[in-house]
Every structure is written in structure tokens, then in C-alpha cells.
Protein backbone atom coordinates (compact mmCIF):
# COMPACT_ATOMS: atom_id res chain seq x y z
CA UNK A 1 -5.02 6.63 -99.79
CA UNK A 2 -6.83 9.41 -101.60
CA UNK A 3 -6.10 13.00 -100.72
CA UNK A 4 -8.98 14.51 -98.59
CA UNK A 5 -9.39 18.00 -96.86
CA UNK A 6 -8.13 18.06 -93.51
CA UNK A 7 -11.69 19.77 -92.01
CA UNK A 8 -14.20 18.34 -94.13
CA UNK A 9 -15.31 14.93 -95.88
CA UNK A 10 -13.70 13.40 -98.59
CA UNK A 11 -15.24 15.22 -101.78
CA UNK A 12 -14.75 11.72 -103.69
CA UNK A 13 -17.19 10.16 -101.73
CA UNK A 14 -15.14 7.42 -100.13
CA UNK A 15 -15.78 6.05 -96.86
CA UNK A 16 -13.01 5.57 -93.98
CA UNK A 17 -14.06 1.68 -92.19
CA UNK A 18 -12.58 1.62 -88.95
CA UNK A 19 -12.33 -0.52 -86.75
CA UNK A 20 -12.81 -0.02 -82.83
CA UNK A 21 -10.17 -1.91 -80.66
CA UNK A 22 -11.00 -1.19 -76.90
CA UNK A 23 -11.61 -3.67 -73.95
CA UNK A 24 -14.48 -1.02 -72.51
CA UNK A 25 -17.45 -1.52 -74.51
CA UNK A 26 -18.56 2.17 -73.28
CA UNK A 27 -15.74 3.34 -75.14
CA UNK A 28 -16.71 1.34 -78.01
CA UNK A 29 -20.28 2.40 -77.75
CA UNK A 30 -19.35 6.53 -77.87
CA UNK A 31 -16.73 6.10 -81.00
CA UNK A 32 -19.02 4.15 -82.89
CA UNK A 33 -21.88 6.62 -81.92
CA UNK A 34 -19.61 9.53 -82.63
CA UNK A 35 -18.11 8.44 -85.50
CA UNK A 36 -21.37 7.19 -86.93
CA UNK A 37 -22.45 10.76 -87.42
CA UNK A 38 -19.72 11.54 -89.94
CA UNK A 39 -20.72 11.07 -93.37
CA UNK A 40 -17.03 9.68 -94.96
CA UNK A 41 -16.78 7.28 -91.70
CA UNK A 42 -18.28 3.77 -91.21
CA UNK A 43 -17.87 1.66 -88.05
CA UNK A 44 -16.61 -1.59 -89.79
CA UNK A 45 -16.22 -3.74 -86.09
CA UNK A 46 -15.53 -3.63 -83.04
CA UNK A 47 -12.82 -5.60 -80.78
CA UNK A 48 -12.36 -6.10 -76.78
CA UNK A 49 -8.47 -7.29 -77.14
CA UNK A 50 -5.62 -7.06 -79.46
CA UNK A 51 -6.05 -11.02 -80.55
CA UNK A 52 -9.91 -10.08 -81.86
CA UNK A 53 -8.40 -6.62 -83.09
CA UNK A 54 -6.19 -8.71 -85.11
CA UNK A 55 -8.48 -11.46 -86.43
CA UNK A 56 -10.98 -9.15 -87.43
CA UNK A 57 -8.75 -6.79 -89.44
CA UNK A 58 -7.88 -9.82 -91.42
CA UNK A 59 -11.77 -10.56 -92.51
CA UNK A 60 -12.99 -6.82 -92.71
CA UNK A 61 -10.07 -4.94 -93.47
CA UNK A 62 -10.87 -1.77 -92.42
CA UNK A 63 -8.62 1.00 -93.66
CA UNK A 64 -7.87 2.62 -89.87
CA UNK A 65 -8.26 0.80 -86.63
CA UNK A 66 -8.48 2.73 -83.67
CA UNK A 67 -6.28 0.98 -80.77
CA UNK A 68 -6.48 1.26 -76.90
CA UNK A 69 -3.37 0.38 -75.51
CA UNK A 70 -3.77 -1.36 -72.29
CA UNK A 71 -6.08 -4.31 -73.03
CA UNK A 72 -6.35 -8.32 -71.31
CA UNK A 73 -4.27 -10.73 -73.47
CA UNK A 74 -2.28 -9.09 -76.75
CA UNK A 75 -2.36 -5.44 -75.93
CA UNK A 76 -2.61 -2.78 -78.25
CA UNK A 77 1.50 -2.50 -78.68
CA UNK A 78 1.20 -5.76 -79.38
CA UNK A 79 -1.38 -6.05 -81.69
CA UNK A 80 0.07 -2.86 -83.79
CA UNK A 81 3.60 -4.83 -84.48
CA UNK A 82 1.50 -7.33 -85.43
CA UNK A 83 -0.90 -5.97 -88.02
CA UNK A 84 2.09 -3.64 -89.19
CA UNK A 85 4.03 -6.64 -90.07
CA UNK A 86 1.40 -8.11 -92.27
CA UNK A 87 0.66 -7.73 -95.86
CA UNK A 88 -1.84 -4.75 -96.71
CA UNK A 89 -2.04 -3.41 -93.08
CA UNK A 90 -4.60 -1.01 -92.10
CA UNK A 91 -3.39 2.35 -90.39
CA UNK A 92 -3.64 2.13 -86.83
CA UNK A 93 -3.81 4.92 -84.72
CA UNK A 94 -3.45 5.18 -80.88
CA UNK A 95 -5.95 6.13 -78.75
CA UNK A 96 -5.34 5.88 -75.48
CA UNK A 97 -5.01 7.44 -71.56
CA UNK A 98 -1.22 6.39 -71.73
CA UNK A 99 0.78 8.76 -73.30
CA UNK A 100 4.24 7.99 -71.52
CA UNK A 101 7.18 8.24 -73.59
CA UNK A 102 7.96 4.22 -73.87
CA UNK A 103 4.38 3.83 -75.11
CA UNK A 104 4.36 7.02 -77.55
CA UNK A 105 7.97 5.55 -79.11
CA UNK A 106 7.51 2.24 -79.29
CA UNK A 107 3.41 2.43 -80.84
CA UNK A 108 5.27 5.23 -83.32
CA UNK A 109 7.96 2.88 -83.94
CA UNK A 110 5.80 0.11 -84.56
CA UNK A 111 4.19 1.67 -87.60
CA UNK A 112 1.43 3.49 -85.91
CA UNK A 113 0.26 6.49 -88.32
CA UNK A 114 -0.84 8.47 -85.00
CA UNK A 115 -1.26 9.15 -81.30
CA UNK A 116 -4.12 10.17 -79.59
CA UNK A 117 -5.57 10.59 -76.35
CA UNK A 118 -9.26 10.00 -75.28
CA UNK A 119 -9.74 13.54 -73.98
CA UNK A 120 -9.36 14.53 -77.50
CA UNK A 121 -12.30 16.27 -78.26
CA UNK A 122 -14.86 14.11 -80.68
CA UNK A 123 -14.29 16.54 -83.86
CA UNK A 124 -11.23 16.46 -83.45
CA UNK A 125 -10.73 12.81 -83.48
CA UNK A 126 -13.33 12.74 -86.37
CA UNK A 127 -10.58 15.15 -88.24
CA UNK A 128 -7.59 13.34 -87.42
CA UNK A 129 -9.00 10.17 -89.62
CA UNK A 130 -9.52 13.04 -92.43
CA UNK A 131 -5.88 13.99 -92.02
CA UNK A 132 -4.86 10.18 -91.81
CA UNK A 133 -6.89 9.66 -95.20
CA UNK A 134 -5.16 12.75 -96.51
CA UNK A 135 -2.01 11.34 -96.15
CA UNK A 136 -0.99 13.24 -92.96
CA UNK A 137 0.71 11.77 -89.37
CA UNK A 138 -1.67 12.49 -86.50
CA UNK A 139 -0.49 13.56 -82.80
CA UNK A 140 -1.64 14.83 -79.92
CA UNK A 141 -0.07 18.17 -79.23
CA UNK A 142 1.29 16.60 -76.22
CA UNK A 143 2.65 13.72 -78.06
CA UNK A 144 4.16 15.96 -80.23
CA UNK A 145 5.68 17.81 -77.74
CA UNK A 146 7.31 14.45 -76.16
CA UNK A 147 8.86 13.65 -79.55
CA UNK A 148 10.27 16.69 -79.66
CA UNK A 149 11.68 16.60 -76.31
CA UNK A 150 12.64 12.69 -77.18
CA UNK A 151 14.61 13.93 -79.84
CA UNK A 152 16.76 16.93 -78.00
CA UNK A 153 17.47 14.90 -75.32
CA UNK A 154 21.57 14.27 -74.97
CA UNK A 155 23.56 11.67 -73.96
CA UNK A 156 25.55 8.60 -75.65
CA UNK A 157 21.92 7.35 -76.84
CA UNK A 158 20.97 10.51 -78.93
CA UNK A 159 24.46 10.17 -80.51
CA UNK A 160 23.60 6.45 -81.31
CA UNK A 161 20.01 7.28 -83.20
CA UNK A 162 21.57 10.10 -84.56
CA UNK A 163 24.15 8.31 -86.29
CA UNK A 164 22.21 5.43 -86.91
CA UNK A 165 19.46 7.76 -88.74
CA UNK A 166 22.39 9.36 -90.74
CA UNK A 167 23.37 6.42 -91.92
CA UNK A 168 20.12 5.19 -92.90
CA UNK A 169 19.15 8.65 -94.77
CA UNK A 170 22.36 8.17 -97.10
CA UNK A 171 20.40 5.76 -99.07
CA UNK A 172 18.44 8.07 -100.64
CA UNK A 173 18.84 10.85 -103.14
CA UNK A 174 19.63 14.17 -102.52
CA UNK A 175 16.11 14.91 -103.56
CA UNK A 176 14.60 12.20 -101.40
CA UNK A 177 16.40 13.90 -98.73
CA UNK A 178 15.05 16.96 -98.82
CA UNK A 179 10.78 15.31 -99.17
CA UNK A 180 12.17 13.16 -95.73
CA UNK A 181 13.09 16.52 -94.09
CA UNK A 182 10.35 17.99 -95.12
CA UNK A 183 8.07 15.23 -93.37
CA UNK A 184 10.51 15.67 -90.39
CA UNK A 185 8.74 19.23 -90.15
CA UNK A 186 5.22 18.40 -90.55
CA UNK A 187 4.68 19.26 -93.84
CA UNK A 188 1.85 18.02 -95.60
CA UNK A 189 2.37 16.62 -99.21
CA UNK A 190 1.07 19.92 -100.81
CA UNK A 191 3.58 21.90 -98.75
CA UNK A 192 6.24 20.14 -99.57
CA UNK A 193 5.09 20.41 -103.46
CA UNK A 194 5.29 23.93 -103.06
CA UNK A 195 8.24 24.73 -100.81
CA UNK A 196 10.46 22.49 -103.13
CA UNK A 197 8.75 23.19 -106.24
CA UNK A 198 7.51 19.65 -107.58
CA UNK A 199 4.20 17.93 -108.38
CA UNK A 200 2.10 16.66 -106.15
CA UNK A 201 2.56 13.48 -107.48
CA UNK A 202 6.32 13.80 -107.48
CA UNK A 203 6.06 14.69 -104.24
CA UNK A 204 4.14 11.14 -103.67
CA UNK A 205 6.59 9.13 -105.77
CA UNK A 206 9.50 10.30 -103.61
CA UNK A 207 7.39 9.46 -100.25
CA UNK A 208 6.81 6.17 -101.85
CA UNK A 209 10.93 5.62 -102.56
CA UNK A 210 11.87 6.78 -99.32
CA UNK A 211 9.43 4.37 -97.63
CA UNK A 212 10.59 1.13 -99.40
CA UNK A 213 14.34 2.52 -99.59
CA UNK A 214 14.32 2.53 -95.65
CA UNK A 215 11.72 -0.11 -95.26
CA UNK A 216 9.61 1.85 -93.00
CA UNK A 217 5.81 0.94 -92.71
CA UNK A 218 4.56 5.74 -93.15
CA UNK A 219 5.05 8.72 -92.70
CA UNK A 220 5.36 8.94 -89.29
CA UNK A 221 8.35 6.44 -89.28
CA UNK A 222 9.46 8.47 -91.56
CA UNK A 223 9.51 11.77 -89.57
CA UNK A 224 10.78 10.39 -86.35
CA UNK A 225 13.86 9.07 -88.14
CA UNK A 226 14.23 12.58 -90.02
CA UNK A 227 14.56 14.35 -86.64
CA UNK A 228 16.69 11.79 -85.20
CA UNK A 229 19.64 12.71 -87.62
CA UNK A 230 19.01 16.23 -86.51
């Protein structure tokens, strides 16, 4: 994806097509009238279940689909595995009124590039798919906060994804390291650029190895197994 500003549209002119997955067609109704109103964002489709969120990211491939969670049939876990798995995926980002810890993890885990949830206010939702373009993981503070507390939490099962995460970080480079840290933190690519003094597209390159190194499907994966060595 093309860098964009996080607050405004994309200056290159390029469109975001999403796609709305959400059995309420209320819900589908406001995001498409909400989102219609930003000039960088098209409404490609819209889907009442994971199996039609599925079939019609396959024939309109829309770069981001929006994905409720609890839906009749394939749910929106479900359906995120799913297009995740396939070639060329679109992003997928949560957005939801279930934000328990089994559905944040396993949605994140899943290849999800974010985590919302529908009382997230309309410009803000409108500038997490400018953040998504931009290359950026987006999460609810309160999903954020959960992850954080997911990750200090003790026990024989923290020492388990802690060790497994060390393991898996070895693969890279020392430099490839630090960029994965870095993402661990938040940083955005043109933070890391300047807090470890490479290009921006260095900085890319690196995201790109670590990615296929560790066969993870973004960023987010990315961070979450980051803090996990921690």
C-alpha cells in the first residue's frame, strides 16, 4: 500500500474499496453512508455473513473489508482465517461490540490488520482506514490496552509464547530485529526511519523480510509476536 497521512486523504489520489461485512443491514446502511462522504473511500459491497464476505472479496477485491464478528453461518473469525489464507488478501479489520480477549487474539492472530469497536466515533473509523493505507496497525485503545495486559500476564503460558517468539525472532538479522521491535512499540515506518537512522524504503524492505522470514500475514502479527518475547 501507498503511504498516506494519518488525518487526511491520500494526496495520490487513490481510493480505499472496502467492503462492508455485517449481518445488520442498518449497520451496513450508516458505514456505507459514512464512509461515502470521504473522498479517498469507496463502498465496493456489502455482505450479511462471512460465506458472502468471502465470495465477494474474491470478485471485487476490495483492498480493506470491514468485519463484524458475530454473524449466522461462517462468522467473522472465520471468514478472516479464511481470506488471510488466500492469495492477495485484502486487509481486514474488526469491527465489532465483542472485544473479549479470545476474540481480540485470535482475529489479531488470524491476520487481522486492526480492531475496532462500533462506538468508535465515525472520523475516527474514517482515519483508521487512512492509517491502515499508511501502512499502520489499527486498535482500539481498549484493545490495545488488553494486548498489553495479554502480554504481562504470568504463568507457564507467557513463558511458552515467550520462548516460542524468541525463537522465532532468531531468524532474522540483527537489523531486522531492531525494525520488529520497533513495530512492537507502535512505531510508524517513518519513526522507525528516523530513530534507527535508515530510509524509508529500507525501513520497508526490512518489514517486507521480516514478514516472509516469519511467515506472518502484517504488521500487526508482527507486533504481537515482538512483545511476546518481551
Amino acid at each position: 500500500m501507498t503511504s498516506a497521512p494519518q488525518d487526511g486523504p491520500d494526496p495520490d489520489g487513490g481510493r480505499t474499496r472496502v467492503l462492508l461485512a455485517d449481518d445488520d443491514p442498518l449497520v451496513r446502511s450508516g458505514l456505507a453512508l459514512m464512509l461515502g462522504g470521504a473522498p479517498d473511500i469507496e463502498v465496493a459491497g456489502e455482505a450479511g455473513d462471512g460465506d458472502a464476505a468471502c465470495a465477494l472479496a474474491r470478485r471485487l477485491r476490495p483492498d480493506v473489508v470491514l468485519m463484524d464478528i458475530r454473524m449466522p453461518g461462517t462468522d467473522g473469525l472465520e471468514a478472516t482465517e479464511a481470506l488471510r489464507a488466500a492469495p492477495d488478501a485484502p486487509e481486514v479489520i474488526i469491527l465489532t461490540t465483542f472485544d473479549t480477549d479470545e476474540h481480540v487474539l485470535r482475529a489479531l492472530r488470524a491476520g487481522a490488520a486492526g480492531f475496532l469497536l462500533k462506538d468508535t466515533r465515525p472520523e475516527e473509523i474514517v482515519g483508521a482506514l487512512r492509517r491502515l493505507r499508511a501502512g499502520e496497525p489499527v486498535l482500539s485503545p481498549s484493545v490495545a490496552r488488553r494486548l498489553i495486559a495479554h502480554v504481562a500476564s504470568g504463568g507457564d503460558e507467557a513463558l511458552r509464547r515467550r520462548n516460542r517468539a524468541r525463537e522465532r525472532l532468531a531468524l532474522l538479522s540483527d537489523r531486522e530485529r531492531e525494525v520488529a521491535a520497533a513495530i512492537g512499540r507502535g512505531a510508524s515506518n517513518a519513526e522507525i526511519a528516523g530513530g534507527l537512522y535508515m530510509s524509508l524504503p529500507t525501513v520497508k524492505t526490512h518489514v517486507s523480510r521480516i514478514l516472509t522470514k516469519l511467515d506472518l500475514n502484517n504488521r500487526v502479527q508482527i507486533a504481537l509476536l515482538a512483545n511476546d518475547a518481551e
